[in-house]
Protein backbone atom coordinates (compact mmCIF):
# COMPACT_ATOMS: atom_id res chain seq x y z
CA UNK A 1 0.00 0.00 0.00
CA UNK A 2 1.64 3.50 -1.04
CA UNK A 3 1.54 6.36 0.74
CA UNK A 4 1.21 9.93 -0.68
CA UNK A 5 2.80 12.48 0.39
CA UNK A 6 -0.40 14.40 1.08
CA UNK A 7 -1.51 11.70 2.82
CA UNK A 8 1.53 12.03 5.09
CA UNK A 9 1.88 15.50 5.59
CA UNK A 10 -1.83 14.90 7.06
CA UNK A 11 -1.02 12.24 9.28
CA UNK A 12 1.95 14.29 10.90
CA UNK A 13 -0.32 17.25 11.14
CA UNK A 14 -2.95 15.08 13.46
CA UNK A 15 0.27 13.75 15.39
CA UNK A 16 1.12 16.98 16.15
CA UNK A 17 -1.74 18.64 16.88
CA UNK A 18 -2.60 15.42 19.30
CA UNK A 19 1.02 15.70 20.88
CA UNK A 20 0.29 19.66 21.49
CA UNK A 21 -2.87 18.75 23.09
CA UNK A 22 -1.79 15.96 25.15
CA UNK A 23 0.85 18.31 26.07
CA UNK A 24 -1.32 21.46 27.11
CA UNK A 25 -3.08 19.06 29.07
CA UNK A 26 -0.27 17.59 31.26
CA UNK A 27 0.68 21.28 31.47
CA UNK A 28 -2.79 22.76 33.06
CA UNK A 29 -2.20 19.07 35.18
CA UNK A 30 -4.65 17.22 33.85
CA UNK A 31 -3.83 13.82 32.41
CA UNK A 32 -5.70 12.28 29.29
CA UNK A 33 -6.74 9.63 29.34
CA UNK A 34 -6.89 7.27 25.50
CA UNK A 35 -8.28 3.88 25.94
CA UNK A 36 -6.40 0.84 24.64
CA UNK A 37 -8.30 0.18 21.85
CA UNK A 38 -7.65 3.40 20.43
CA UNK A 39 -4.03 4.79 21.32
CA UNK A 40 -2.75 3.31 18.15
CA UNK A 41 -5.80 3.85 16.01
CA UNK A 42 -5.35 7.04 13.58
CA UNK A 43 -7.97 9.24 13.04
CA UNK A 44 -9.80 8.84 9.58
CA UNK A 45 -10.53 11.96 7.46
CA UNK A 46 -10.78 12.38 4.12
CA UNK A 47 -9.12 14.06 1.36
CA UNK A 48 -11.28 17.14 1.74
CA UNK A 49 -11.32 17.58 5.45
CA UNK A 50 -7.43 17.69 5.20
CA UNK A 51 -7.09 20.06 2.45
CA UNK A 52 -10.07 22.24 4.53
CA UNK A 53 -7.50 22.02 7.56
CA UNK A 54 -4.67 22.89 5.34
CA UNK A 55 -5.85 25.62 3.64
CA UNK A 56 -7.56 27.17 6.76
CA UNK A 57 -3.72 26.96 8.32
CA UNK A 58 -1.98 28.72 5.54
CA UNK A 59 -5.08 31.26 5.60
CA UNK A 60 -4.46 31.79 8.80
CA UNK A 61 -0.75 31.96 7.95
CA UNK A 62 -1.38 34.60 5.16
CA UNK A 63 -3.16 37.07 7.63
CA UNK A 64 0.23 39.12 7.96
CA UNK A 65 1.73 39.41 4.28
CA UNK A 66 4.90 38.48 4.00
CA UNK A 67 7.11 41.80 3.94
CA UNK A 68 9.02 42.36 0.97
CA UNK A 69 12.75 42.45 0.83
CA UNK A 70 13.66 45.96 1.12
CA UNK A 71 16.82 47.91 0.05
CA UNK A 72 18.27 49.67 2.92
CA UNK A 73 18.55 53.43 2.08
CA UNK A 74 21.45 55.05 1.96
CA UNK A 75 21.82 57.53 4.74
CA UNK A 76 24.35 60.32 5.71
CA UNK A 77 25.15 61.56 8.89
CA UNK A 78 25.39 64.97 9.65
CA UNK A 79 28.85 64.09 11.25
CA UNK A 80 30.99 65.27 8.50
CA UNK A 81 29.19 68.26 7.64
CA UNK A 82 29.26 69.63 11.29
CA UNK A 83 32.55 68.61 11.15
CA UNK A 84 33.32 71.22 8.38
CA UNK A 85 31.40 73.92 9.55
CA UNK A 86 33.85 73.56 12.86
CA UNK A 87 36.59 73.34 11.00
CA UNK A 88 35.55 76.55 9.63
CA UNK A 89 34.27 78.18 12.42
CA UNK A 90 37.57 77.43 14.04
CA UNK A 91 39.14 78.93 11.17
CA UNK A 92 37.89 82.02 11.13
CA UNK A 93 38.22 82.64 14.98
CA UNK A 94 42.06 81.68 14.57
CA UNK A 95 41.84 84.53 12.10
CA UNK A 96 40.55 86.93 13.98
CA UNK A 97 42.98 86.24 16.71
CA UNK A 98 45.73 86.56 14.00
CA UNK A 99 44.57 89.70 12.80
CA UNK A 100 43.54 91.62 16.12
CA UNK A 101 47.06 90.39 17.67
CA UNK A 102 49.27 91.67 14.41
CA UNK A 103 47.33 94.86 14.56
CA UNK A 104 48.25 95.18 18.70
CA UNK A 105 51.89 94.46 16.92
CA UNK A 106 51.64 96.99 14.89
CA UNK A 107 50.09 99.83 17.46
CA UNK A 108 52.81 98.81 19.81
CA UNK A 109 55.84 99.07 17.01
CA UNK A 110 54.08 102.58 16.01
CA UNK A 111 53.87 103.99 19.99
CA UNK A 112 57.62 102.55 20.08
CA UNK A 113 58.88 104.35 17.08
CA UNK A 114 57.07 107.75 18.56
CA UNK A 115 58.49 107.20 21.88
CA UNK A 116 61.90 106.39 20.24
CA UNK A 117 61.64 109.60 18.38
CA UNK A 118 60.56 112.00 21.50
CA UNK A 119 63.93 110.78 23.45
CA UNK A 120 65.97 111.45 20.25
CA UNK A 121 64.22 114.88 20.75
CA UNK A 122 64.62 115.48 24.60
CA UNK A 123 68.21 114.12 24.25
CA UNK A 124 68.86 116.95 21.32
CA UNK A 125 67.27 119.27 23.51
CA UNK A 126 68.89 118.33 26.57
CA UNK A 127 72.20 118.70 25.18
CA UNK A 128 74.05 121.44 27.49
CA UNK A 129 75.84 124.54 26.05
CA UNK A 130 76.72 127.45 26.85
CA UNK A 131 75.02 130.29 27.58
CA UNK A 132 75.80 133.33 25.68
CA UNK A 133 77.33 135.87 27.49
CA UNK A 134 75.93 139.15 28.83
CA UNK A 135 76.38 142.09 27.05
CA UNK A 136 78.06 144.40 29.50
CA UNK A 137 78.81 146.81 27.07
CA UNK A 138 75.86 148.78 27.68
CA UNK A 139 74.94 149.94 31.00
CA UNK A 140 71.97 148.05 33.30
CA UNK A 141 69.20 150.04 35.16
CA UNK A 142 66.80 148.56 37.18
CA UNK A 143 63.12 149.95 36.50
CA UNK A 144 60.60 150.38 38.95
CA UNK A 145 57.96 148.73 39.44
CA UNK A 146 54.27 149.67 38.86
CA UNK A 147 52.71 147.56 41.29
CA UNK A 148 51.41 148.82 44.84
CA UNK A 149 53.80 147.85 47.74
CA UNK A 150 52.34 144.96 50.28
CA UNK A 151 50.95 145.72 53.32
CA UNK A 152 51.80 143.37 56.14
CA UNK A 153 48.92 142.49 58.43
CA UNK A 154 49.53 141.08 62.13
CA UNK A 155 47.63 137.66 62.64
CA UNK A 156 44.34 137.49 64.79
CA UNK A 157 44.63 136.15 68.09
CA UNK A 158 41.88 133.77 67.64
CA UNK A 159 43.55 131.53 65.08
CA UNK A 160 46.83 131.10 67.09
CA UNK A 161 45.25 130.39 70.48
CA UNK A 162 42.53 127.90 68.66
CA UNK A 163 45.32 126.25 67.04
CA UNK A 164 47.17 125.68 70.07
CA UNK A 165 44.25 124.84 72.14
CA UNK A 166 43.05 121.82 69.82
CA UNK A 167 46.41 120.11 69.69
């Protein structure tokens, strides 16, 4: 007697589902009980019931489609941009640096060259000679004054004895 495969793909699905059951039902503690007669006895269905049961599995089976393989997209990270823009915000704040610290160089080499030049100038100046001699030649007279002579005033009393009396 042959066997189809049908046939046996049918009698492994009732072994299976049997062996679940049996097994859900030592699991809730319960234990089933076959009698002798039938333990080695195989169910009998027929061709339709087992395509019925078959079909209704791979319906049940085809409830969530089966996703498509999908491409993974290429994606960038915004690593290497930001990256660049810090390189070039770093740039440009080195820059400034540079620039405000050569122009301090060159304020301080123009301040030097102007105090360099006023000591060349207070050294010419500062040079001593001689002064030029009278001329006696001609006679000197004094000329007198136009202002009013000083009066001198004696200092109040008050003042001199306050004074001494707060020290």
């Amino acid at each position: 007697m042959e066997t189809s495969p049908k046939t046996k793909s049918a009698h492994k699905l009732v072994k299976s589902q049997s062996a679940v059951q049996s097994g859900n039902a030592a699991a809730r503690g319960g234990v089933r009980y076959s009698p002798p007669h039938q333990a080695n006895k195989i169910p009998s269905w027929s061709r339709d019931e087992v395509k019925e049961r078959l079909v209704e599995k791979s319906k049940v089976s085809q409830k969530t489609p089966a996703k498509e393989n999908t491409k993974s997209q290429d994606f960038k990270l915004h690593t290497q941009e930001r990256a660049v823009k810090r390189a070039m915000f770093n740039y440009e704040v080195a820059t400034k640096f540079y620039i405000i610290e050569y122009q301090k160089k060159q304020v301080e080499r123009i301040h030097k060259m102007i105090e360099e030049e006023e000591v060349r100038m207070l050294r010419k100046e500062m040079i001593p000679r001689a002064q030029l001699m009278p001329f006696f030649d001609k006679p000197f007279f004094p000329q007198r004054s136009n202002r009013r002579l000083t009066v001198p005033r004696e200092p109040s009393g008050n003042m001199i004895g306050s004074k001494i009396s707060c020290s």
